[in-house]
Protein backbone atom coordinates (compact mmCIF):
# COMPACT_ATOMS: atom_id res chain seq x y z
CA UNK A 1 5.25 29.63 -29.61
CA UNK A 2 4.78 28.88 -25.93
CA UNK A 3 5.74 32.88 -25.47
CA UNK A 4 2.82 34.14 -27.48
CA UNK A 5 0.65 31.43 -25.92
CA UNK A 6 -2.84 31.95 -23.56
CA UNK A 7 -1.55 31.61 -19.88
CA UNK A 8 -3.16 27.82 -19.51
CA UNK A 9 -1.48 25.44 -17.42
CA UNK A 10 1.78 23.77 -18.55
CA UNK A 11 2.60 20.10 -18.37
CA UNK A 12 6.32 19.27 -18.60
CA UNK A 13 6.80 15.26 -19.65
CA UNK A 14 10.32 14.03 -21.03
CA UNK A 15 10.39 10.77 -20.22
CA UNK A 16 14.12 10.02 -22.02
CA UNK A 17 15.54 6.53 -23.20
CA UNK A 18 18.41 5.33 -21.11
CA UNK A 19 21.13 7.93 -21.43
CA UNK A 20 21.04 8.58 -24.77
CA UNK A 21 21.39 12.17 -26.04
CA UNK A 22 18.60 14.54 -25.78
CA UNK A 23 16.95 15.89 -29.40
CA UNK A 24 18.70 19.30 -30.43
CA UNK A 25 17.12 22.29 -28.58
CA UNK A 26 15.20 19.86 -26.12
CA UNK A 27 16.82 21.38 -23.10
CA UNK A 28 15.82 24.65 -24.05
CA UNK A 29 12.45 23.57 -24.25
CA UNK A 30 12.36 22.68 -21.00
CA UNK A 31 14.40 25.11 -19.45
CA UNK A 32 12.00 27.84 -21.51
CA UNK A 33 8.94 26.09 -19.81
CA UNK A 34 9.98 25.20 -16.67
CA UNK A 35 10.75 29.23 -16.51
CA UNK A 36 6.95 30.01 -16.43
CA UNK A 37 6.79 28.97 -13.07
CA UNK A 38 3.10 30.53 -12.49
CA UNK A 39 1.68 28.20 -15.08
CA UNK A 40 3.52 24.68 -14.67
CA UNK A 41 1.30 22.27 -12.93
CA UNK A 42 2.65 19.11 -13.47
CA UNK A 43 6.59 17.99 -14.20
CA UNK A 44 7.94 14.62 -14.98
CA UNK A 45 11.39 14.34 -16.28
CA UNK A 46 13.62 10.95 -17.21
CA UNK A 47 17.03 13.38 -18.88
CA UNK A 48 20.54 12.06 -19.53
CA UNK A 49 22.72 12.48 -16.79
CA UNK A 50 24.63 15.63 -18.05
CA UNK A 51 21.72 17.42 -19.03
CA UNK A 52 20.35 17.62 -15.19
CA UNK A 53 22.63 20.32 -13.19
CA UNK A 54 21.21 22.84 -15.28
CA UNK A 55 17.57 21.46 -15.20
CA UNK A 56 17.55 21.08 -11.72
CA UNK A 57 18.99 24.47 -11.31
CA UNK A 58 16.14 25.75 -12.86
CA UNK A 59 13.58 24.26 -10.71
CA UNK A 60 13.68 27.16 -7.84
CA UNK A 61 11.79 29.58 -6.16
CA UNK A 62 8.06 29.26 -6.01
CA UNK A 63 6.14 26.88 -8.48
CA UNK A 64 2.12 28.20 -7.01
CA UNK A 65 0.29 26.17 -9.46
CA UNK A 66 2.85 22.55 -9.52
CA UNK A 67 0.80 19.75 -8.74
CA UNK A 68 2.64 16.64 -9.81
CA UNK A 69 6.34 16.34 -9.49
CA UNK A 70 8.64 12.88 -11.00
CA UNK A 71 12.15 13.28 -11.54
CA UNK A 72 14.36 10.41 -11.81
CA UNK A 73 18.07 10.08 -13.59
CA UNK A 74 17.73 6.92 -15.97
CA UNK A 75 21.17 5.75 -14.36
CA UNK A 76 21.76 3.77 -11.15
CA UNK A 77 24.93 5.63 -9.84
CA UNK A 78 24.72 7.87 -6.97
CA UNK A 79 23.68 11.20 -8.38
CA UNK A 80 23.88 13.15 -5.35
CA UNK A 81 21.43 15.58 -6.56
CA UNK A 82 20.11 18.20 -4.66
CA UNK A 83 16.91 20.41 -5.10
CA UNK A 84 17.91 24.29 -5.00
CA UNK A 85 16.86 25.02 -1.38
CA UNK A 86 14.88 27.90 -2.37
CA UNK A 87 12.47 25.63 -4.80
CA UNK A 88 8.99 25.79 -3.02
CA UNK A 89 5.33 24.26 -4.18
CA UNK A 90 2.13 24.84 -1.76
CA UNK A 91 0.08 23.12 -3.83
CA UNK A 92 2.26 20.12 -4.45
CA UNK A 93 0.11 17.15 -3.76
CA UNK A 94 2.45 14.00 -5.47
CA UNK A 95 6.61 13.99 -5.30
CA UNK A 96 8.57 11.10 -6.81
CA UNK A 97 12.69 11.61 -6.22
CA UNK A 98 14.96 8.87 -7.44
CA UNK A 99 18.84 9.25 -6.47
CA UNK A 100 18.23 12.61 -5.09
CA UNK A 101 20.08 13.92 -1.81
CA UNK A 102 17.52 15.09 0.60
CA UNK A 103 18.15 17.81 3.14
CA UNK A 104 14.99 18.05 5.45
CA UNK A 105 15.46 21.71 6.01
CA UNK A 106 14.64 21.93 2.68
CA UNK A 107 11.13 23.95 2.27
CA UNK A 108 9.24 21.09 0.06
CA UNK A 109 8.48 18.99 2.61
CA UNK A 110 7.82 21.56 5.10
CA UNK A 111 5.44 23.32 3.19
CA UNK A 112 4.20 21.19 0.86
CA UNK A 113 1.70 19.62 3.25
CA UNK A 114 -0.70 18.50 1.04
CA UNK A 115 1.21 15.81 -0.14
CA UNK A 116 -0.90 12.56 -0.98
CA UNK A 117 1.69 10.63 -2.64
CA UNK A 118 5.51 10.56 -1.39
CA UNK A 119 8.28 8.09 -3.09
CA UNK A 120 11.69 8.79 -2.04
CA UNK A 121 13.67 5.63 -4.06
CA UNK A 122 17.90 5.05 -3.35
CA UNK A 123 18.15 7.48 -0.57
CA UNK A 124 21.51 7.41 1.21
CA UNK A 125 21.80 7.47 5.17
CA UNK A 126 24.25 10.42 5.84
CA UNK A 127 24.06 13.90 7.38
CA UNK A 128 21.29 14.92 4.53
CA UNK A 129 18.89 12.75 6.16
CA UNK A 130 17.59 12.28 9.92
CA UNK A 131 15.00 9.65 10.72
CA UNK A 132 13.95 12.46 13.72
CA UNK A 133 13.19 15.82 11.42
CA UNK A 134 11.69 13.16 8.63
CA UNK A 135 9.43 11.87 11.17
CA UNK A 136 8.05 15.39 11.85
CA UNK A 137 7.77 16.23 7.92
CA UNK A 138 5.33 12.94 8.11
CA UNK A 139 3.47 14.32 10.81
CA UNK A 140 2.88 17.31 9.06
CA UNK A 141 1.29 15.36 6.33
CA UNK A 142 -2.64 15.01 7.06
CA UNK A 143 -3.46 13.99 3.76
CA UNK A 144 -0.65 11.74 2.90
CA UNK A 145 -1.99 8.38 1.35
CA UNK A 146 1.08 6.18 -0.15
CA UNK A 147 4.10 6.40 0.93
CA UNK A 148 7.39 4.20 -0.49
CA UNK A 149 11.09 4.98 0.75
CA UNK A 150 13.78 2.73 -0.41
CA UNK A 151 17.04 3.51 1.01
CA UNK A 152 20.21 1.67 -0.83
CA UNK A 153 23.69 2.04 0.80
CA UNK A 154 26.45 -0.30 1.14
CA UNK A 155 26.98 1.07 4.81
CA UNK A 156 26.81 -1.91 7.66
CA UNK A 157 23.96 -1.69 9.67
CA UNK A 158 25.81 -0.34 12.78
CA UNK A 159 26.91 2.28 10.83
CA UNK A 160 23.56 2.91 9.10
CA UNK A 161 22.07 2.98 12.83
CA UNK A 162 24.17 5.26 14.20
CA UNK A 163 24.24 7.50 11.34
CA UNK A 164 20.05 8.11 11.43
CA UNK A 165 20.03 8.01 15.21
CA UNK A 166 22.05 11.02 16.12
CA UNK A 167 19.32 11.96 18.85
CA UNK A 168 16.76 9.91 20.17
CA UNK A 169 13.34 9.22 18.76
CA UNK A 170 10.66 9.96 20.77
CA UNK A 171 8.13 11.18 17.86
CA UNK A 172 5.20 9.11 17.02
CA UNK A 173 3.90 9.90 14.08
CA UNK A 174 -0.03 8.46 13.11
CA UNK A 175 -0.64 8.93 9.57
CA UNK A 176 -4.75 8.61 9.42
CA UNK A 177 -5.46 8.27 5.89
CA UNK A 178 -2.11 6.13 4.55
CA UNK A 179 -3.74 2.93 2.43
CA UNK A 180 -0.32 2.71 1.21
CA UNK A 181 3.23 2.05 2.74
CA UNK A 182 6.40 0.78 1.21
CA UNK A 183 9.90 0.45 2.68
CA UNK A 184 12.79 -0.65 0.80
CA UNK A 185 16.71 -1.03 2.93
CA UNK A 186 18.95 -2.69 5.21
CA UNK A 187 16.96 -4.34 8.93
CA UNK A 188 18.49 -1.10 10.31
CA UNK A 189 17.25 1.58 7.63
CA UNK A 190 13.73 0.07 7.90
CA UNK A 191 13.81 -0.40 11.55
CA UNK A 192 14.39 3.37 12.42
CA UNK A 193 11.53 4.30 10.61
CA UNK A 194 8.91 1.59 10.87
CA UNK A 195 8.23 1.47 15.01
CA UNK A 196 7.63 5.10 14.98
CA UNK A 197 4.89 5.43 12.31
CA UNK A 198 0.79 3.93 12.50
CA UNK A 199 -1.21 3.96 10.10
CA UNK A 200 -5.10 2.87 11.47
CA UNK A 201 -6.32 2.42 7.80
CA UNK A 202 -3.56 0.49 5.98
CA UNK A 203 -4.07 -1.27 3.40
CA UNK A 204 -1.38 -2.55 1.63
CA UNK A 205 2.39 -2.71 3.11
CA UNK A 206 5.32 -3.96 1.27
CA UNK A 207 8.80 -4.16 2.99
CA UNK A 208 12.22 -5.61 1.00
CA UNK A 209 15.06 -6.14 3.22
CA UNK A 210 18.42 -5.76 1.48
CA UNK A 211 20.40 -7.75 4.28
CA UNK A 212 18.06 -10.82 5.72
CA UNK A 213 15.59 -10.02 8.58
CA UNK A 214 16.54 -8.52 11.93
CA UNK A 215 16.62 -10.29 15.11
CA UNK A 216 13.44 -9.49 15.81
CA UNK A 217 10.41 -7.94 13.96
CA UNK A 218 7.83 -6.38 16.48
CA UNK A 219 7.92 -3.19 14.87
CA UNK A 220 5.90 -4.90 11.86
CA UNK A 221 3.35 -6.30 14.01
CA UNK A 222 2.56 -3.06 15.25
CA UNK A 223 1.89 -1.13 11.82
CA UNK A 224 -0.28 -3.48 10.53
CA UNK A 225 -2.26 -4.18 14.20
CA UNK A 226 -4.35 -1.32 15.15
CA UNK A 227 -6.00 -2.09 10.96
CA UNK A 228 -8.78 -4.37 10.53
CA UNK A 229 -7.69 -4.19 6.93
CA UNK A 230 -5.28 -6.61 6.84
CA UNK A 231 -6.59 -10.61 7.32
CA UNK A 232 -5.89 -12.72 5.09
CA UNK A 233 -7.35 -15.71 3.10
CA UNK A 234 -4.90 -16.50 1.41
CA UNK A 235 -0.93 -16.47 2.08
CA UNK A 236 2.01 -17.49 -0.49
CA UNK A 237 5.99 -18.40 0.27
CA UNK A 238 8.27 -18.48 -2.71
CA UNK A 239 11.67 -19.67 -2.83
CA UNK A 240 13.48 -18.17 -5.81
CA UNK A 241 17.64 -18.17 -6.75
CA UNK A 242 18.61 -15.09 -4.64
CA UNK A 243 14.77 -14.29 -2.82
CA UNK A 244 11.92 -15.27 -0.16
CA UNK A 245 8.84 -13.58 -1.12
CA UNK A 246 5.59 -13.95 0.82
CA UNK A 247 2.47 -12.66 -0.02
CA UNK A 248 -0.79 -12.27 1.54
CA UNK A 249 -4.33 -11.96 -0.03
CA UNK A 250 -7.34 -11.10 1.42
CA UNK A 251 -8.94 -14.06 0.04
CA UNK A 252 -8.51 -16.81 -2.58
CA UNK A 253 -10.24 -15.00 -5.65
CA UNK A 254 -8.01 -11.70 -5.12
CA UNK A 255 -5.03 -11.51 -6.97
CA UNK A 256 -3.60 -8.42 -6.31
CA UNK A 257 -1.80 -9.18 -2.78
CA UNK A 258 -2.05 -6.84 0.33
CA UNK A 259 0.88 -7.82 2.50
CA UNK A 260 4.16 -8.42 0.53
CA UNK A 261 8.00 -9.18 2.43
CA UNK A 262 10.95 -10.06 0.34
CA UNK A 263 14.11 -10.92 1.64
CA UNK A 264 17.70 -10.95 -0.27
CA UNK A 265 18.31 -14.23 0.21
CA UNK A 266 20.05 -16.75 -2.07
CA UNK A 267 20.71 -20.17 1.00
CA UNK A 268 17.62 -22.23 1.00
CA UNK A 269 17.53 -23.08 4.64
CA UNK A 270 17.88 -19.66 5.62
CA UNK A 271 15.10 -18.38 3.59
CA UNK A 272 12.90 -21.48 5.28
CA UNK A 273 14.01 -20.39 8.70
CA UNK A 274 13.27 -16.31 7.85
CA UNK A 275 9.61 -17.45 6.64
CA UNK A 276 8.72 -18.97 9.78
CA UNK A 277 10.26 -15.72 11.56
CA UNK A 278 7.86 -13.83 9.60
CA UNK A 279 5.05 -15.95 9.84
CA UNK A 280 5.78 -15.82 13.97
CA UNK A 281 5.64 -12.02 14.28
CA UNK A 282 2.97 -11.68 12.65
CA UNK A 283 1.15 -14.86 13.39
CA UNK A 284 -2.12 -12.78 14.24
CA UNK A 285 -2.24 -11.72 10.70
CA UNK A 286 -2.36 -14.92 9.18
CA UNK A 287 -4.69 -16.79 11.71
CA UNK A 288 -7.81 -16.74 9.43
CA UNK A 289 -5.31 -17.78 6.62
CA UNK A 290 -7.36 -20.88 4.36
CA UNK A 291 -5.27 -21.07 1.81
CA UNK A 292 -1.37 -21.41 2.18
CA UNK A 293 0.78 -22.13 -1.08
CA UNK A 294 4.50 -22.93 -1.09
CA UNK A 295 6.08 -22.49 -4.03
CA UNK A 296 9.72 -23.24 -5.46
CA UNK A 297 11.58 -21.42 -8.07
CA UNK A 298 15.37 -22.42 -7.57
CA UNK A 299 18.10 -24.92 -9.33
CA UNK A 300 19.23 -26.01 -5.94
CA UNK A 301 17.32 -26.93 -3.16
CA UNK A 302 20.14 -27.28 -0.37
CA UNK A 303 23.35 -28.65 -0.26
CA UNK A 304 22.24 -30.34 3.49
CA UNK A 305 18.76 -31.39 3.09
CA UNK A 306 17.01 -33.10 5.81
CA UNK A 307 18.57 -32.00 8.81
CA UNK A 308 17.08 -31.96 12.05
CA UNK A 309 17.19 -28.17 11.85
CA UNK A 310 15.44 -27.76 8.54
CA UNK A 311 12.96 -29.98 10.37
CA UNK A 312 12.47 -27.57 13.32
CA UNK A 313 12.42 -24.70 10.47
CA UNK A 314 9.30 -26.24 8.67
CA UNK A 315 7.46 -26.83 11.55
CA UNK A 316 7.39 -23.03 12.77
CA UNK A 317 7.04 -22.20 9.49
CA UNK A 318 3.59 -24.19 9.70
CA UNK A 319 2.76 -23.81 13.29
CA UNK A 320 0.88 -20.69 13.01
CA UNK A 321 -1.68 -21.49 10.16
CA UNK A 322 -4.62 -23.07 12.23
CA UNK A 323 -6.85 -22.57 9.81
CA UNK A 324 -5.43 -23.37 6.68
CA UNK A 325 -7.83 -25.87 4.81
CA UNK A 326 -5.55 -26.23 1.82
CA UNK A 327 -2.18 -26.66 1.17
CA UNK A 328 -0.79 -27.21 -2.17
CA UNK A 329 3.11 -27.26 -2.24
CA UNK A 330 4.65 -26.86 -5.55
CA UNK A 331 7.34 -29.25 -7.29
CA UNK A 332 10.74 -29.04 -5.74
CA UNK A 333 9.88 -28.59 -2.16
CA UNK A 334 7.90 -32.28 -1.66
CA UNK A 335 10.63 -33.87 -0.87
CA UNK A 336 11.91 -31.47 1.91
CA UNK A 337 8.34 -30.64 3.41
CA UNK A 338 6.99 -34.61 3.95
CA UNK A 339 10.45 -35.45 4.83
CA UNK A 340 9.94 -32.86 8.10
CA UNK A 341 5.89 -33.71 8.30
CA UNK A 342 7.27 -37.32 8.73
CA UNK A 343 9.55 -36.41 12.09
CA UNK A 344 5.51 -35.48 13.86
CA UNK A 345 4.60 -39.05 12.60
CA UNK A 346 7.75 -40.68 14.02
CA UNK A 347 6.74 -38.39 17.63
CA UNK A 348 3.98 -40.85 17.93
CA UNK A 349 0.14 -40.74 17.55
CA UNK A 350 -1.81 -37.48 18.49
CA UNK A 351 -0.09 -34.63 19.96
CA UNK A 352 1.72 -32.74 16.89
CA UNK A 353 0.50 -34.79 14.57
CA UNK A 354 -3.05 -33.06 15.17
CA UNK A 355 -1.86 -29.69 16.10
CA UNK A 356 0.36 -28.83 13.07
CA UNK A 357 -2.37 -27.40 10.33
CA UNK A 358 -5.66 -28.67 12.35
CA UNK A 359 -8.14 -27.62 10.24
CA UNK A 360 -6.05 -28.51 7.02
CA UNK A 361 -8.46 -30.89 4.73
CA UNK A 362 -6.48 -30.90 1.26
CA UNK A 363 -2.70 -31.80 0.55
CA UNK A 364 -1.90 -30.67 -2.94
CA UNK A 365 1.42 -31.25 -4.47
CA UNK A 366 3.06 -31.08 -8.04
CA UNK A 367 4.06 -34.13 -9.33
CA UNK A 368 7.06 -32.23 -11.79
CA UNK A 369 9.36 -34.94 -11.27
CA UNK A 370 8.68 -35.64 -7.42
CA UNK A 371 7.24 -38.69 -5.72
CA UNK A 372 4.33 -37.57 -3.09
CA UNK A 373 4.86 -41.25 -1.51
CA UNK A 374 6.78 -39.22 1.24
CA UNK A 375 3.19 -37.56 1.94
CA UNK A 376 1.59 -41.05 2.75
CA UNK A 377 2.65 -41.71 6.28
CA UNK A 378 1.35 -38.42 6.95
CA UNK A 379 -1.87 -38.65 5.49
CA UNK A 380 -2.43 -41.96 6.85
CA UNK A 381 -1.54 -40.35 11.03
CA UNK A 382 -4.20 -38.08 10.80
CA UNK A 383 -6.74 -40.35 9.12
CA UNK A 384 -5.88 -42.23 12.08
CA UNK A 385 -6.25 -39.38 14.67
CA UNK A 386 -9.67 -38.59 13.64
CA UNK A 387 -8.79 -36.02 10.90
CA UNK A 388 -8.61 -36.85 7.36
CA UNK A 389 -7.04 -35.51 4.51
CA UNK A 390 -7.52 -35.72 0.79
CA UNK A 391 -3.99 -36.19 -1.12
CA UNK A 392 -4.30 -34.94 -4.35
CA UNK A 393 -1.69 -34.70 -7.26
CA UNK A 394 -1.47 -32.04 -9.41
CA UNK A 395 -0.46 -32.41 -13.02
CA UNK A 396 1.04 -28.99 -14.06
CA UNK A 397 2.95 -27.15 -16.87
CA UNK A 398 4.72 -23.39 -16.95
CA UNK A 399 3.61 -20.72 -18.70
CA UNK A 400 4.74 -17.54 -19.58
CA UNK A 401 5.56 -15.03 -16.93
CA UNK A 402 6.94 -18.21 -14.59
CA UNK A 403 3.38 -18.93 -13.56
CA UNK A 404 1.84 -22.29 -13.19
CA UNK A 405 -1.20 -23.23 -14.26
CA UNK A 406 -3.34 -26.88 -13.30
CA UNK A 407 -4.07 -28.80 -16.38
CA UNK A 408 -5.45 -31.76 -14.54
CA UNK A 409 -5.86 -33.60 -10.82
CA UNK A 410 -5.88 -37.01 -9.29
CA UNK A 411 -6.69 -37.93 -5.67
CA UNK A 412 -4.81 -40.31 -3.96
CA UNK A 413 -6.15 -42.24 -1.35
């Protein structure tokens, strides 16, 4: 049928289940279309494993009308697949490749520069890839608008480092219409990349590091600070089993969030002392930040609670919201946060007491099996200092999809 058809464009979508076997004469279908290489404009393809050599194979030479490419095996091994070097699209404006190889001297990048979308997921650091020639790809990208690259490699870092830095980096590459930037790797995978790159009108950035944070994070202040984009209302720490996520929000009433960092992290006290790292570096970011929730999702708290290092933890952690007006801290963590607002009471009256959350007006915890007593000397230091605060207890319940919802309050005085 498709021989005898008019010549109008062809869209290619096989979006397979898992690695189960394709339909008889499937492949042929595809192979058939994908052979009209003047008409395809848009390809997405999820195939068993077995069936890709010979798709991929097929996917060469010039494609002048392909708009919209998406392949990705339906298999987490390493695929070490390869586009055919001589596959080329001019008009290619959005390329997804999951668990592909990626040679830069291959022509789609280098000619493909109207990209607006580029996700590159479970790339590999090794002689296919060179943070350098990527870097001048990017460049050649003037319309580029999102942009997510998650790297996964059980390579150490030192090994990961000195695999992408064969030659030094001097390229500096501004990308002036990115809204969009994601990063997904080891500290040393996302900190080849991320000092070299700005991008004047971002608007959302989301980074996951595989391996904890690096020493130090400057590299993050300076995507996000040449933007007036990104301030935030609103910021959010969650401790989960094996994560720290924070999130940022422009302001209270947005719920889609604009900056989001997640750590692999399973230790409690480490993922405490990584927030306040992050909060540090980019302390700027989240100094118009009103709203600051801290929530806990874990069995375990920590197997040494209370220690005068946890305290020193919390208090960075803290230290760089001066205008946070409400804090609510969810069930689990009440114990461990007024146990380390307690030490500033114990320093004595004034001093940190007052400079810790100055503006901060409302204390609201969950009362899921935790006492808020330990909030009271607290409360009572800065009533005494001049600044009040309103305790209030939150009676909550979960719902579905792990998120908590207020079913009723009660101040305390």
């Amino acid at each position: 049928m498709l021989a005898y058809s008019p010549p109008l464009p062809l869209v290619i979508d096989y979006m397979g289940g898992g690695n189960l076997p394709m339909a008889v004469g499937d492949e042929e279908v595809i192979l058939f279309a994908l052979r009209h290489r003047d008409r395809v404009r848009r390809i997405r393809l999820q195939i068993p494993f077995q069936n890709f050599p010979k798709v991929i194979a097929t996917i060469d030479n010039e494609f002048p009308m392909l708009e919209y490419l998406y392949i990705a095996p339906p298999t987490r091994r390493n695929a070490n697949l390869i586009l055919p070097e001589t596959f080329n699209a001019p008009r290619l404006c959005h390329l997804v490749l999951k668990r592909f190889e990626f040679p830069m001297g291959s022509p789609i990048l280098a000619t493909a520069i109207g990209i607006v979308t580029l996700t590159l997921e479970f790339l590999h650091p090794s002689a296919h890839f060179r943070s350098l020639d990527f870097l001048q790809c990017l460049s050649n990208m003037s319309r580029l608008e999102k942009l997510t690259i998650t790297f996964h490699s059980p390579i150490p870092d030192d090994d990961i480092e000195g695999q992408l830095f064969r030659t030094p980096i001097t390229t500096h590459v501004i990308l002036h219409k990115l809204r969009w930037l994601g990063f997904k790797g080891t500290s040393a995978c996302v900190g080849t990349l991320l000092p070299h790159i700005s991008a004047p009108l971002l608007e959302k950035l989301e980074i996951i590091f595989f391996n904890g944070l690096p020493s130090s994070m400057p590299y993050l202040l300076h995507i996000v600070s040449p933007t007036e984009n990104l301030r935030f209302g609103k910021a959010k720490v969650r401790f989960d089993e094996k994560y720290l996520v924070v999130t940022a929000y422009l302001d209270n009433e947005v719920k889609i969030y604009t900056l989001g960092i997640q750590i692999v992290c399973g230790h409690f006290n480490s993922q405490v002392a990584s927030a306040a790292q992050i909060f540090d570096a980019l302390r700027k970011l989240f100094s118009a930040v009103e709203y600051l929730i801290l929530q806990h999702q874990r069995s375990v708290v920590s197997s040494q609670r209370n220690s005068q290092a946890d305290q020193v933890h919390w208090h960075n952690l803290l230290r760089p919201f001066n205008s946070v007006k409400t804090l609510h801290v969810s069930s689990g963590l009440v114990r461990e946060l007024s146990s380390a607002l307690r030490i500033l009471v114990e320093d004595g009256p004034g001093g940190p007491i007052v400079e810790l959350l100055p503006q901060l007006k409302e204390l609201s915890y969950s009362s899921r099996g935790d006492n808020g007593d330990g909030f009271a000397p607290f409360v009572r230091a800065r009533r005494n200092a001049g600044n009040p605060i309103t305790l209030l207890r939150q009676g909550i319940r979960l719902v579905r999809e792990r998120s908590w919802i207020m079913v009723h309050g009660e101040a305390q005085q």
